[in-house]
C-alpha atoms as a PDB file:
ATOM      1  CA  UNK A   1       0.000   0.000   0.000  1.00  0.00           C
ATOM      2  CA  UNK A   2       2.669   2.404   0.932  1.00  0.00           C
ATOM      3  CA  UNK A   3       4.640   1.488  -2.262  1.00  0.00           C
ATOM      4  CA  UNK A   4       2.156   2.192  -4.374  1.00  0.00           C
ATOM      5  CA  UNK A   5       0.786   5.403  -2.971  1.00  0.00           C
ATOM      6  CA  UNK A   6       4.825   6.548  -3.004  1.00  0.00           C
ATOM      7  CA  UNK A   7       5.058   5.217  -6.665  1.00  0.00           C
ATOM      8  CA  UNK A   8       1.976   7.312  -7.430  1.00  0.00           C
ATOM      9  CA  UNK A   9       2.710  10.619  -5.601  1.00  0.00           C
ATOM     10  CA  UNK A  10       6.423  10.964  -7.536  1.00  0.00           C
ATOM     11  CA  UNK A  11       4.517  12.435 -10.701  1.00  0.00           C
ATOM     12  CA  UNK A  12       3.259  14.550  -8.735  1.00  0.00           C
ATOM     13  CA  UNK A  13       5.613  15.621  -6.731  1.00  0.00           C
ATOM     14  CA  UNK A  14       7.517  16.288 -10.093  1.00  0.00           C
ATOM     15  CA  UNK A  15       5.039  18.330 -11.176  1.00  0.00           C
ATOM     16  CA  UNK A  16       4.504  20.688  -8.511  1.00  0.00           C
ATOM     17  CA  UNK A  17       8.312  20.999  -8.204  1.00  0.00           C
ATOM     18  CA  UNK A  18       8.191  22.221 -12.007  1.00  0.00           C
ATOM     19  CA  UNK A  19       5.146  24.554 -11.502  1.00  0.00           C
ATOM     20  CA  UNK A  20       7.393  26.207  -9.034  1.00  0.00           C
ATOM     21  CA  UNK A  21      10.032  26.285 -10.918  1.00  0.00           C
ATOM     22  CA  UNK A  22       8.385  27.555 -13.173  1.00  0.00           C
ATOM     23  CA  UNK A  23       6.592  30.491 -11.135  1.00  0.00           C
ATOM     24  CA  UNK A  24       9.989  31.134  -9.903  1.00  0.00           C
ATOM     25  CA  UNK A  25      11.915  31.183 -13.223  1.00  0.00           C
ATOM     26  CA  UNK A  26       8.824  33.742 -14.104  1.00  0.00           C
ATOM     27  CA  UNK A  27       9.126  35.745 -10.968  1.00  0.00           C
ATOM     28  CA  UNK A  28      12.893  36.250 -11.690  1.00  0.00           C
ATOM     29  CA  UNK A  29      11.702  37.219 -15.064  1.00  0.00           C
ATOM     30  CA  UNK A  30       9.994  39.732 -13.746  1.00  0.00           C
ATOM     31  CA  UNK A  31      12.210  41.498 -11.449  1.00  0.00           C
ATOM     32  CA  UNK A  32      12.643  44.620 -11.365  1.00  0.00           C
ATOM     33  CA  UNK A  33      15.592  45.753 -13.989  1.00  0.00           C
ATOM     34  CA  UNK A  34      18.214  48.466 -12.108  1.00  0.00           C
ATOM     35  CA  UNK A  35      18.338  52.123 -14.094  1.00  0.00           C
ATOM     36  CA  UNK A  36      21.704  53.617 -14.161  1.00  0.00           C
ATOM     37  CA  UNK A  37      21.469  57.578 -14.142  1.00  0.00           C
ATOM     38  CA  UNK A  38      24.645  58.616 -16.178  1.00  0.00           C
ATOM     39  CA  UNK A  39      27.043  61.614 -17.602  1.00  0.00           C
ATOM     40  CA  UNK A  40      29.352  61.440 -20.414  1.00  0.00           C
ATOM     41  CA  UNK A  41      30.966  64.811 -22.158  1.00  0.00           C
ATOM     42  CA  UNK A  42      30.190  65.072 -25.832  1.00  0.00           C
ATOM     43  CA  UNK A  43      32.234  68.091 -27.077  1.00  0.00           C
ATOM     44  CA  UNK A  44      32.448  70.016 -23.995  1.00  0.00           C
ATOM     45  CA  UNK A  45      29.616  69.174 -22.850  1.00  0.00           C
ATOM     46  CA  UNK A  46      27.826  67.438 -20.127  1.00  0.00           C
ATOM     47  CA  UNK A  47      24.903  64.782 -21.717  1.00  0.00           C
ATOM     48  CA  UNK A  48      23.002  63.294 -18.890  1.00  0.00           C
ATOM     49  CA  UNK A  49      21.160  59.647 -19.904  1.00  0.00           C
ATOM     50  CA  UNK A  50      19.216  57.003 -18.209  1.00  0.00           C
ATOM     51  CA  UNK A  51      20.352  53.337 -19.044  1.00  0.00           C
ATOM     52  CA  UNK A  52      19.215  50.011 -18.455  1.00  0.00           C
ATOM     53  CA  UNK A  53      19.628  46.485 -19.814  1.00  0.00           C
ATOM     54  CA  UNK A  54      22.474  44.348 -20.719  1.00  0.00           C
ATOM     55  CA  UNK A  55      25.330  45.717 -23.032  1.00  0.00           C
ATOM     56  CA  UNK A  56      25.247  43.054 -25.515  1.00  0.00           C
ATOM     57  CA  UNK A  57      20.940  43.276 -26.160  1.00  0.00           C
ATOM     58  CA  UNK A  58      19.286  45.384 -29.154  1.00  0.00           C
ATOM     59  CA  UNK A  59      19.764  48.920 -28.450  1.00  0.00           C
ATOM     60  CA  UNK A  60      16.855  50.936 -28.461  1.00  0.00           C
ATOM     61  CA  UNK A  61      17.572  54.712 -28.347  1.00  0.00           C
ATOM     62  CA  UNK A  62      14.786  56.744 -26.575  1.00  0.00           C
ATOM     63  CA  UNK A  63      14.474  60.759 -28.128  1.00  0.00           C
ATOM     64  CA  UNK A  64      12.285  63.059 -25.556  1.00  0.00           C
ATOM     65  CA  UNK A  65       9.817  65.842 -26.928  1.00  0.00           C
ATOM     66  CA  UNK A  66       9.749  69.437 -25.182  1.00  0.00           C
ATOM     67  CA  UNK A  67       9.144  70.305 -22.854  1.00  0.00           C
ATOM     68  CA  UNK A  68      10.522  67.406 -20.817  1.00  0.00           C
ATOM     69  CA  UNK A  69      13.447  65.178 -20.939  1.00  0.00           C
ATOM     70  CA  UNK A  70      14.456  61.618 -20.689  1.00  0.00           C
ATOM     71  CA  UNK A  71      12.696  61.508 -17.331  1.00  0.00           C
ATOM     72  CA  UNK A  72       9.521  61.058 -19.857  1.00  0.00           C
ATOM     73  CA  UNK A  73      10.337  57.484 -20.080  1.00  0.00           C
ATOM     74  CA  UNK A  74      11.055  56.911 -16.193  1.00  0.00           C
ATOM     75  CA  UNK A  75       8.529  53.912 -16.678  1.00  0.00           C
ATOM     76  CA  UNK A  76       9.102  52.753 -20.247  1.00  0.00           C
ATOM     77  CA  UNK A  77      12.931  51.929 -19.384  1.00  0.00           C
ATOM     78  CA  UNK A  78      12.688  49.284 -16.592  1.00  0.00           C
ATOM     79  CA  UNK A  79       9.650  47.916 -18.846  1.00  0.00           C
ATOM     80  CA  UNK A  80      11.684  47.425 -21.625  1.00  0.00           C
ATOM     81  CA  UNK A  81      15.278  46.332 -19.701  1.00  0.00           C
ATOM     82  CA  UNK A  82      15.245  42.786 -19.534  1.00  0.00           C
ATOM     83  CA  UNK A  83      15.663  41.810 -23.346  1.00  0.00           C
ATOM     84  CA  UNK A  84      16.848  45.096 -24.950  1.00  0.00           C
ATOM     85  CA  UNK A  85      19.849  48.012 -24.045  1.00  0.00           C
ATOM     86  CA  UNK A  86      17.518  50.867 -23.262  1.00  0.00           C
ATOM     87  CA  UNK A  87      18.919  54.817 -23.616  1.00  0.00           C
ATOM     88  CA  UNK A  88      17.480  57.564 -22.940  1.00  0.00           C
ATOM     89  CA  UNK A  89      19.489  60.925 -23.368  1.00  0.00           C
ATOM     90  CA  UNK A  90      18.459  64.798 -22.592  1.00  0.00           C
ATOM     91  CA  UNK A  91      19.260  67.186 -25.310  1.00  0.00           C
ATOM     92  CA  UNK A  92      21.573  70.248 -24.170  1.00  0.00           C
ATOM     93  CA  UNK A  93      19.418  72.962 -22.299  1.00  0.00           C
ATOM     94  CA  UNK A  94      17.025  69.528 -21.234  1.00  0.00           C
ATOM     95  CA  UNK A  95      16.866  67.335 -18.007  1.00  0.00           C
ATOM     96  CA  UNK A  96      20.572  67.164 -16.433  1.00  0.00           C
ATOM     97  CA  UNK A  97      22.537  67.844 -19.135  1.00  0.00           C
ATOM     98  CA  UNK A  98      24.700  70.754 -19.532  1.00  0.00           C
ATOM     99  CA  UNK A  99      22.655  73.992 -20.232  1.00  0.00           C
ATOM    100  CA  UNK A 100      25.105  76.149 -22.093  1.00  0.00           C
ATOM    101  CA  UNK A 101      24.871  80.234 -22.849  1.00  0.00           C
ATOM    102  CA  UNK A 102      23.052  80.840 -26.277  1.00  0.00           C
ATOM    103  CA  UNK A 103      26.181  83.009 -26.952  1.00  0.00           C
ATOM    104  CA  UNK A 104      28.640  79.657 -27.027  1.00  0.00           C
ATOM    105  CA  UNK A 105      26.017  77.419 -28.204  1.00  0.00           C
ATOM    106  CA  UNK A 106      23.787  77.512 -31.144  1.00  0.00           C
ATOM    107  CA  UNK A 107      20.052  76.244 -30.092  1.00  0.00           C
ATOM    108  CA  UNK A 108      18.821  74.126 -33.380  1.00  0.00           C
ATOM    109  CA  UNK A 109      17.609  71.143 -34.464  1.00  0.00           C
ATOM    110  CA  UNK A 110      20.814  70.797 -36.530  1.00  0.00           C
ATOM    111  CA  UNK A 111      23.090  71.115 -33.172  1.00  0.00           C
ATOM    112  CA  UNK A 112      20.698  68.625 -30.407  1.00  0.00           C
ATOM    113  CA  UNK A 113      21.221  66.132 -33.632  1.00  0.00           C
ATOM    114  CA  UNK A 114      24.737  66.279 -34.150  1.00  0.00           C
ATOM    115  CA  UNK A 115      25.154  66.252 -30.152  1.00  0.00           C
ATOM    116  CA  UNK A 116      22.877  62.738 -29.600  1.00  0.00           C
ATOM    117  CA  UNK A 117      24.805  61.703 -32.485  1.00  0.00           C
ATOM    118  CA  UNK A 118      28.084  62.129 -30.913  1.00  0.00           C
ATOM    119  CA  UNK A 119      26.427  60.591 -27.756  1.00  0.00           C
ATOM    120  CA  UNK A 120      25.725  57.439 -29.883  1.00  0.00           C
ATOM    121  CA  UNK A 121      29.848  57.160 -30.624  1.00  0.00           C
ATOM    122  CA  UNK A 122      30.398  57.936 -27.329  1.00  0.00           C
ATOM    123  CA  UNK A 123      28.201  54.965 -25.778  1.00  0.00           C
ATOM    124  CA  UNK A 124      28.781  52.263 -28.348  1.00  0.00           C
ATOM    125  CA  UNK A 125      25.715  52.535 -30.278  1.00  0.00           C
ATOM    126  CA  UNK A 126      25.992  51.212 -33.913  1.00  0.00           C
ATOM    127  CA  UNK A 127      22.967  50.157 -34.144  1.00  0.00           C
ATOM    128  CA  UNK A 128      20.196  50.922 -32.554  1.00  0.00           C
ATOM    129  CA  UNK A 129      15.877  51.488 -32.670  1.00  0.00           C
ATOM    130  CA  UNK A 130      14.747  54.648 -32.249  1.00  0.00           C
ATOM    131  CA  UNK A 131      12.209  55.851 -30.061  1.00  0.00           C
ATOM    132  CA  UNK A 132      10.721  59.147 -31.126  1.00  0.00           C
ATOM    133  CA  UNK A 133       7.849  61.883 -30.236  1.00  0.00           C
ATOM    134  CA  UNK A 134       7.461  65.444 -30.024  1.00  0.00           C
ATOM    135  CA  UNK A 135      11.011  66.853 -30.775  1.00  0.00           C
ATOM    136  CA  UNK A 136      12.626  64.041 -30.456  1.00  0.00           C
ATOM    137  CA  UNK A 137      11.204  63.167 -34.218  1.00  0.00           C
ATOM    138  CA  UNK A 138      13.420  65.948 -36.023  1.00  0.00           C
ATOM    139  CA  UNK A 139      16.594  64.809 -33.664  1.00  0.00           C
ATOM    140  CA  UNK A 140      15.649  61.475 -34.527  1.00  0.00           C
ATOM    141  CA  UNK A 141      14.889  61.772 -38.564  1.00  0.00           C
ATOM    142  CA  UNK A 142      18.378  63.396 -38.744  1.00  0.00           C
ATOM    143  CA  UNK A 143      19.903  60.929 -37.675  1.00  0.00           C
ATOM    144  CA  UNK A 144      18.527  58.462 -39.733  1.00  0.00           C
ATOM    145  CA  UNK A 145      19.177  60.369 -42.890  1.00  0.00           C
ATOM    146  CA  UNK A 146      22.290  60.565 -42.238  1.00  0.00           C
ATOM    147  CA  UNK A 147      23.313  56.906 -41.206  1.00  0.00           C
ATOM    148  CA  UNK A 148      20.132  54.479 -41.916  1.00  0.00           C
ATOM    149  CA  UNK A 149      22.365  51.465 -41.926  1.00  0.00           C
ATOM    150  CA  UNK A 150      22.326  51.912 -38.289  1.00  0.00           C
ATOM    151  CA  UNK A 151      18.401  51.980 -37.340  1.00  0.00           C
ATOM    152  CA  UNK A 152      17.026  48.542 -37.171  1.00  0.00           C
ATOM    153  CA  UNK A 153      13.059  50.046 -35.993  1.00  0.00           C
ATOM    154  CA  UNK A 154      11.469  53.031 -35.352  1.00  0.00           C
ATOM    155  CA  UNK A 155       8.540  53.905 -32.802  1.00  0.00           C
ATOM    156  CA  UNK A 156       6.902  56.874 -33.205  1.00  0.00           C
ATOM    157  CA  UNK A 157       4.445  58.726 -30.808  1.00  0.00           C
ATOM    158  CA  UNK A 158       3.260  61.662 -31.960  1.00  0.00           C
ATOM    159  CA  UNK A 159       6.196  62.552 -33.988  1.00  0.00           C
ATOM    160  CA  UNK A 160       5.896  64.646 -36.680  1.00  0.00           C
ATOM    161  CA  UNK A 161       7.264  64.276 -40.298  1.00  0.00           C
ATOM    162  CA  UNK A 162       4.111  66.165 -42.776  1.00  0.00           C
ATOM    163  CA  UNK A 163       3.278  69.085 -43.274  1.00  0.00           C
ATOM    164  CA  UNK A 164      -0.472  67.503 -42.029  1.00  0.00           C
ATOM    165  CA  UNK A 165       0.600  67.489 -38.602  1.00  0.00           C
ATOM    166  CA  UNK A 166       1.305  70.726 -38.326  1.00  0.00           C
ATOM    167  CA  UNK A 167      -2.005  72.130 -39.959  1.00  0.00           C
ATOM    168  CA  UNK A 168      -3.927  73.179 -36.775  1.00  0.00           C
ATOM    169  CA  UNK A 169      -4.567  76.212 -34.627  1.00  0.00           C
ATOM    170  CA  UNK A 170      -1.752  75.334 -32.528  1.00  0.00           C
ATOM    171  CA  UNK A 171       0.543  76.131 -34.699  1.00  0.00           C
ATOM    172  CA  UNK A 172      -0.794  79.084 -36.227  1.00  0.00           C
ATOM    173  CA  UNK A 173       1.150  81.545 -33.705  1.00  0.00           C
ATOM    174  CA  UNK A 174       4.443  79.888 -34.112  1.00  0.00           C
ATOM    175  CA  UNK A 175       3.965  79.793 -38.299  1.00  0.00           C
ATOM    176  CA  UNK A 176       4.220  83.655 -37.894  1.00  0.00           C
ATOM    177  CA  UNK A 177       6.709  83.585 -35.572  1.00  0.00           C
ATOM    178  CA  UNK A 178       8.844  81.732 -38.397  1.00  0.00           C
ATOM    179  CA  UNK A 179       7.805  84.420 -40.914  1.00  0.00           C
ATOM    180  CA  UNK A 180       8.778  87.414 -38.722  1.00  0.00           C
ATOM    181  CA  UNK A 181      11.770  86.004 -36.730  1.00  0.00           C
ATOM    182  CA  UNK A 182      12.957  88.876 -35.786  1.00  0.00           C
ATOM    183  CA  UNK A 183       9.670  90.004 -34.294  1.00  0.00           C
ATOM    184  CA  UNK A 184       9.806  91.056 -30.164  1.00  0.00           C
ATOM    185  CA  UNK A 185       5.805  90.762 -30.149  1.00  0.00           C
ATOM    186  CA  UNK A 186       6.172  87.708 -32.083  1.00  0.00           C
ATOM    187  CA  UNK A 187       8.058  86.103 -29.611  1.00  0.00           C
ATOM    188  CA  UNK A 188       6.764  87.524 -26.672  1.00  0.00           C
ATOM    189  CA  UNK A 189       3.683  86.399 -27.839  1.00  0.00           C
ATOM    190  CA  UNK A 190       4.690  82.453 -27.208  1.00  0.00           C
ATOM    191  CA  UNK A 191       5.790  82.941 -23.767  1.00  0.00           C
ATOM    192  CA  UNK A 192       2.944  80.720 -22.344  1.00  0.00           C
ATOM    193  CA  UNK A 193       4.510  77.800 -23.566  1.00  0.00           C
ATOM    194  CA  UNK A 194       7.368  77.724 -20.721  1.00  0.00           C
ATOM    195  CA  UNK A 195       4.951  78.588 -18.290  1.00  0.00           C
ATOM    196  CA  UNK A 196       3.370  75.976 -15.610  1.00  0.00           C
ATOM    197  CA  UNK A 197      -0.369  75.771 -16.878  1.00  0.00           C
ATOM    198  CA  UNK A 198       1.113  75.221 -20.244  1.00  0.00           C
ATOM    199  CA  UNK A 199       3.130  72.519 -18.923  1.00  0.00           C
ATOM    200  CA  UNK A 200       0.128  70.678 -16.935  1.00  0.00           C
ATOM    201  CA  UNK A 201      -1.913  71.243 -19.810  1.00  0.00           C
ATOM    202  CA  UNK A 202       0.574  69.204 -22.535  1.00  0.00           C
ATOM    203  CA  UNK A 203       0.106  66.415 -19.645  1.00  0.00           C
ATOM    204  CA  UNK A 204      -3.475  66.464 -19.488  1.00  0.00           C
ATOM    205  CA  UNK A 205      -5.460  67.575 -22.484  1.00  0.00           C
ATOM    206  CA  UNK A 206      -6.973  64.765 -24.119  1.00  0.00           C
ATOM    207  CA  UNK A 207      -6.684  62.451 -20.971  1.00  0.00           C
ATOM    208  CA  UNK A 208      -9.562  60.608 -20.680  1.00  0.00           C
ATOM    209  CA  UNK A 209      -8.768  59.666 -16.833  1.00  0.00           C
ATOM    210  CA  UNK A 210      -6.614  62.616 -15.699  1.00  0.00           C
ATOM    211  CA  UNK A 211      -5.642  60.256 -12.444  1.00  0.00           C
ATOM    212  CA  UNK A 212      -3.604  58.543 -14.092  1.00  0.00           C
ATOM    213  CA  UNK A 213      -1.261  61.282 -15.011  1.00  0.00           C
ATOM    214  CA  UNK A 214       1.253  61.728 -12.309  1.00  0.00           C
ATOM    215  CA  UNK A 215       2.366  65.820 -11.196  1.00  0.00           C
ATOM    216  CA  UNK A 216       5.412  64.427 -10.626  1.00  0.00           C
ATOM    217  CA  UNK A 217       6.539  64.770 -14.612  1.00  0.00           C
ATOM    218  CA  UNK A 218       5.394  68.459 -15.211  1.00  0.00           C
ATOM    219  CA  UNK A 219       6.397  69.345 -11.838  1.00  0.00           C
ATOM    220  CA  UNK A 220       9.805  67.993 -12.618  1.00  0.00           C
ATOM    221  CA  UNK A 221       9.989  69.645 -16.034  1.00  0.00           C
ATOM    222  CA  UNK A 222       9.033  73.167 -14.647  1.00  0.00           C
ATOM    223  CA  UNK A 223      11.619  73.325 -12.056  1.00  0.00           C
ATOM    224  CA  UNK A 224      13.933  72.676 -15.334  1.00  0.00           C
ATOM    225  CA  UNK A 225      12.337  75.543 -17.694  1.00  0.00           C
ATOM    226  CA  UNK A 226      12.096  78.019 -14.892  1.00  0.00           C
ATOM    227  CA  UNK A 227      16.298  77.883 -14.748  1.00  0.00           C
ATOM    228  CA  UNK A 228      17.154  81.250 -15.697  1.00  0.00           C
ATOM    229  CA  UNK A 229      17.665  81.785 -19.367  1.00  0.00           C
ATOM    230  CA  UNK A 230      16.107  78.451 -20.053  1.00  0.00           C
ATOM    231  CA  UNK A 231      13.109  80.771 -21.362  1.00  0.00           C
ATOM    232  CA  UNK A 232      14.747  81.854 -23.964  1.00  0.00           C
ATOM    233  CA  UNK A 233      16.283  78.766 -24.951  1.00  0.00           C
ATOM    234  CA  UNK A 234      12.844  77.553 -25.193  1.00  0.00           C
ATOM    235  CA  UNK A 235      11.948  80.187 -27.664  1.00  0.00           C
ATOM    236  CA  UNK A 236      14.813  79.875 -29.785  1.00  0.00           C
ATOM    237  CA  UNK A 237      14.200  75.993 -30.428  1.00  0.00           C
ATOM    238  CA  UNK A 238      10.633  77.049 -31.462  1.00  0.00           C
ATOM    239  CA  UNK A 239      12.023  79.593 -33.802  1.00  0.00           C
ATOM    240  CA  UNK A 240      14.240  77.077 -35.399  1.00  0.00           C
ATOM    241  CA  UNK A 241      11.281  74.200 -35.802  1.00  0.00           C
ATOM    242  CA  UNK A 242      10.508  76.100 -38.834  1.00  0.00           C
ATOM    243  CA  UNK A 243      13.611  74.464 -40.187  1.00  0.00           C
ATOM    244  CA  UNK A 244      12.117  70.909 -40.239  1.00  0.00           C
ATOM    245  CA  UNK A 245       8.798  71.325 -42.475  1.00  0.00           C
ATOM    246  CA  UNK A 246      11.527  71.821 -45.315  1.00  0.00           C
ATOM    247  CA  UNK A 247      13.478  68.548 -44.131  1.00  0.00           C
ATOM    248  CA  UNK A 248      10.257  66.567 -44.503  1.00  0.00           C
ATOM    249  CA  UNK A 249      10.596  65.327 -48.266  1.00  0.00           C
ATOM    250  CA  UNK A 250      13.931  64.345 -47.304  1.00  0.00           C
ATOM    251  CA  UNK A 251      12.821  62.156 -44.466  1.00  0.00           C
ATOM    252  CA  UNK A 252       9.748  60.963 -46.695  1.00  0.00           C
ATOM    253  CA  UNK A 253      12.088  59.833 -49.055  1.00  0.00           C
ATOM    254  CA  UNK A 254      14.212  58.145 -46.426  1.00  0.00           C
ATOM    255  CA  UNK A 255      10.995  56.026 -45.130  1.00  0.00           C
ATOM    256  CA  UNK A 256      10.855  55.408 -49.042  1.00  0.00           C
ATOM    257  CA  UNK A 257      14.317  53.953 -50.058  1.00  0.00           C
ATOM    258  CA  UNK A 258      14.887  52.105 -46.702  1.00  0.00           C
ATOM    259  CA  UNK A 259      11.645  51.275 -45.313  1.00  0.00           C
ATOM    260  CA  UNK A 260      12.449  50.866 -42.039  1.00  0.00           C
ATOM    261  CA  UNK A 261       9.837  48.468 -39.588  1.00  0.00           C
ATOM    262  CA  UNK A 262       7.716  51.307 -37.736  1.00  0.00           C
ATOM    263  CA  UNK A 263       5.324  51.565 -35.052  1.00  0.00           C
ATOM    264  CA  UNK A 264       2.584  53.802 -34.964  1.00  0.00           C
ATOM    265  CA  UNK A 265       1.831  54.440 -30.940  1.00  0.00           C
ATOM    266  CA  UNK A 266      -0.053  57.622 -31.569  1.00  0.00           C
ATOM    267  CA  UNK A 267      -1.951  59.899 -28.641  1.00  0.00           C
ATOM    268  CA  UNK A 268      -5.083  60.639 -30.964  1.00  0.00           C
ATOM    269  CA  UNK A 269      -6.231  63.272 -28.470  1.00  0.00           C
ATOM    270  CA  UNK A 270      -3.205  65.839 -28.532  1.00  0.00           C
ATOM    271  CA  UNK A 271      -3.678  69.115 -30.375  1.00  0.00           C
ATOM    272  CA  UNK A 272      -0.106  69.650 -30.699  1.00  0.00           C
ATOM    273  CA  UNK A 273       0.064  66.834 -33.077  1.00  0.00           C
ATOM    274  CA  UNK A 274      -2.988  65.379 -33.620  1.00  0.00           C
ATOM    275  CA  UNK A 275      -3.644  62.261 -35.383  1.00  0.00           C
ATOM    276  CA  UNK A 276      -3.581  63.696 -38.998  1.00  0.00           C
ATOM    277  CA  UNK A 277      -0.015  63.745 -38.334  1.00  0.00           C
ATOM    278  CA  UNK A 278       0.050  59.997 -37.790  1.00  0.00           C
ATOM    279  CA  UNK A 279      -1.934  59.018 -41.144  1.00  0.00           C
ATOM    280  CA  UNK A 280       0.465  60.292 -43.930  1.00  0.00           C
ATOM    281  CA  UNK A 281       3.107  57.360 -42.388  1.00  0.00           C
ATOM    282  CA  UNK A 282       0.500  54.818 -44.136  1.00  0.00           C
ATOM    283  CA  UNK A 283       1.968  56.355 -47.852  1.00  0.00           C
ATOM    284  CA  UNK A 284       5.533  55.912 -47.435  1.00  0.00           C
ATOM    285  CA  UNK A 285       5.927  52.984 -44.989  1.00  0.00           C
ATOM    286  CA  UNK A 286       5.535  49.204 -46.128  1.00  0.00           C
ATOM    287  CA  UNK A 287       6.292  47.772 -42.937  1.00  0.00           C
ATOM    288  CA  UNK A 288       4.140  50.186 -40.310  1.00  0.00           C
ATOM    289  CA  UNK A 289       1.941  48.873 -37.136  1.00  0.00           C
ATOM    290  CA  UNK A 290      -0.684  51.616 -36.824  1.00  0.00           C
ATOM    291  CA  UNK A 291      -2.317  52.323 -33.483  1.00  0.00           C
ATOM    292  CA  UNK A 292      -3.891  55.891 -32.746  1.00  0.00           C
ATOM    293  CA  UNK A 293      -4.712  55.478 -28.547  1.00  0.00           C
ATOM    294  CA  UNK A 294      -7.114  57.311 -26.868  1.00  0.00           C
ATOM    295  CA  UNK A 295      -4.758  59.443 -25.067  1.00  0.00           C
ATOM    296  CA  UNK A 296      -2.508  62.917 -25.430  1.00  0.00           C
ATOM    297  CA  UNK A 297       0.533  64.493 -26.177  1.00  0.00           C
ATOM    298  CA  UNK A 298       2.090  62.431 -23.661  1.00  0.00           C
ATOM    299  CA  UNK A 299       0.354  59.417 -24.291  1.00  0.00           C
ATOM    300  CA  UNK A 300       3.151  56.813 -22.302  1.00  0.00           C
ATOM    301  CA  UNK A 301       1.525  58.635 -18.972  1.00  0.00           C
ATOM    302  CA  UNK A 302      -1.424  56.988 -18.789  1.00  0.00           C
ATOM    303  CA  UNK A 303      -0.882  54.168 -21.575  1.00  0.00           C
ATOM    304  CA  UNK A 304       2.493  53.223 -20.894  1.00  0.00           C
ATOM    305  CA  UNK A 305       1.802  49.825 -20.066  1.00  0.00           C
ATOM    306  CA  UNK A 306      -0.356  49.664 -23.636  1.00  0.00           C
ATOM    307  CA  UNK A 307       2.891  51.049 -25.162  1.00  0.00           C
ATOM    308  CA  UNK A 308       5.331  49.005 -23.977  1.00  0.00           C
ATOM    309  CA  UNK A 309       3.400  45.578 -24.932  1.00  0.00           C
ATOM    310  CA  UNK A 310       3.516  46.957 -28.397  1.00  0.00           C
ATOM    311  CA  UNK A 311       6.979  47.190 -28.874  1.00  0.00           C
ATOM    312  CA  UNK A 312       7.775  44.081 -27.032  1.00  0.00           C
ATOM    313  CA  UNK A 313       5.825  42.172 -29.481  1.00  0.00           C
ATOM    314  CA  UNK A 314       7.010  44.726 -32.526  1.00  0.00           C
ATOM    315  CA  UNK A 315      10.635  44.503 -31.682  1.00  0.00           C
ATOM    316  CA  UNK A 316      10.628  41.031 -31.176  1.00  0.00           C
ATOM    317  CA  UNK A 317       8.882  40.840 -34.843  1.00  0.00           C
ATOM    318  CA  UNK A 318      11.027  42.776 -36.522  1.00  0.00           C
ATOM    319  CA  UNK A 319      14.575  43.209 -34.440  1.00  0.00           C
ATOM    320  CA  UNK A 320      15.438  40.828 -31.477  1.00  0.00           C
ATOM    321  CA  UNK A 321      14.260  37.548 -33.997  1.00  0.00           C
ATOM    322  CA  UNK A 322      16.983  39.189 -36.886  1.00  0.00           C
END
């Protein structure tokens, strides 16, 4: 009797030992993956980056939007860590990195570019996805141009690259701005978008559940635009976006000839760059996953967890299986 009840309970004992194992082996999985907050001088300069993930994984190179920094993907990083290199870098005048006068330092999309590219050297990126939204799409697009054998994915939220995204009210003050650069009142008259409601309200227009969105981002970003001079930094960048709408053919064409894999993860809601933005990718892009979310200009906030399922499955599609 005892024989055959211990002959019968080895199965499954076996089993149970492998369902731990198994719950175990997931748990591990699971654990949480350790950010490393990080300097390294590029030219002179100070470039601050968040960094996670083993060195020898698929890099994925995350581009922030203004007016935050790389603290926008705080969440997206450990989420992210376990099976691919994550980087996040803040531009010059951004986050932690060096914030230098505008009289030694040139404030253009032209200069953040050639900066983060120089980062990339720097860190040993030679190939890498890229993460874009807000202006982290005409940092991002330059780069690309200029070395596509490098990008193996992109992943754009609400990143802009035609002229359709920028057809709105929003952008009516700052077209004239562009036309009259050397306009005081012209300038003056985009002040608001440095100050604090601004800020709150890039967070949390278009939210559907506005709990979700923590103060702790705009509160951080503030207390990094109210730095004196930053201001005018600000304004300076927003001058010098007029130099991208020419730069889209070029970056049309580059989605053309190399068709890299891209991922639509799109904050329909945000008036910034609304959703018409995010339809024109469907012409030039053979290889494009297309999701508009029902969220805002800072749609990883409150559908981060939405977002990062996404790319884990589109990554491991189209990079970590090549």
């Amino acid at each position: 009797m005892f024989r055959t009840t211990k002959r019968a309970l080895v199965p499954s004992l076996l089993a149970t030992a492998a369902s731990v194992l198994g719950l175990l082996s997931s748990a591990s999985a699971q654990q949480p993956v350790p950010v490393h907050h990080k300097t390294v001088k590029v030219d002179g300069l100070d470039v601050f980056y968040r960094e996670a993930g083993p060195k020898d994984a698929p890099a994925i190179l995350l581009l922030h939007g203004f007016p935050t920094s790389s603290q926008m993907y705080r969440n997206l990083i450990p989420a992210l860590a376990d099976k691919y290199r994550v980087i996040a870098p803040d531009y010059p005048g951004y986050g932690h990195s060096s914030m230098p006068p505008r009289d030694t330092f040139t404030y253009t999309f032209d200069n953040l570019a050639k900066v983060i590219d120089q980062f990339t050297v720097k860190v040993g990126l030679t190939k890498y996805a890229l993460y874009v939204q807000d202006y982290g799409a005409p940092v991002g697009y330059r780069l690309a141009v200029k070395h596509p054998e490098r990008i193996t994915a992109i992943v754009v939220q609400n990143g802009n690259a035609y002229d359709e995204g920028l057809d709105n009210d929003f952008w009516k003050p700052i077209k004239a701005y562009w036309k009259e650069p050397t306009s005081k009142e012209r300038r003056d008259a985009l002040r608001f978008v440095v100050k604090h409601e601004a800020t709150k309200w890039q967070y949390t227009h278009g939210v559907k559940n506005p709990e979700l969105v923590s103060p702790d981002g705009p509160a951080h970003d503030q207390f990094l635009l109210d730095r004196k001079g930053n201001d005018e930094i600000q304004l300076d960048l927003l001058l010098d976006y007029g130099s991208n709408p020419p730069q889209y053919p070029v970056w049309q064409a580059y989605f053309r000839t190399h068709q890299p894999p891209v991922l639509i993860a799109w904050g329909k809601n945000d008036q910034i760059f609304p959703a018409a933005g995010a339809e024109p990718y469907k012409r030039d892009l053979k290889t494009l996953d297309f999701h508009l979310l029902d969220a805002g200009h800072f749609a990883l906030e409150t559908n981060g967890v939405e977002i990062a399922q996404l790319m884990r499955e589109f990554l491991g599609k189209h990079v970590t299986k090549k």
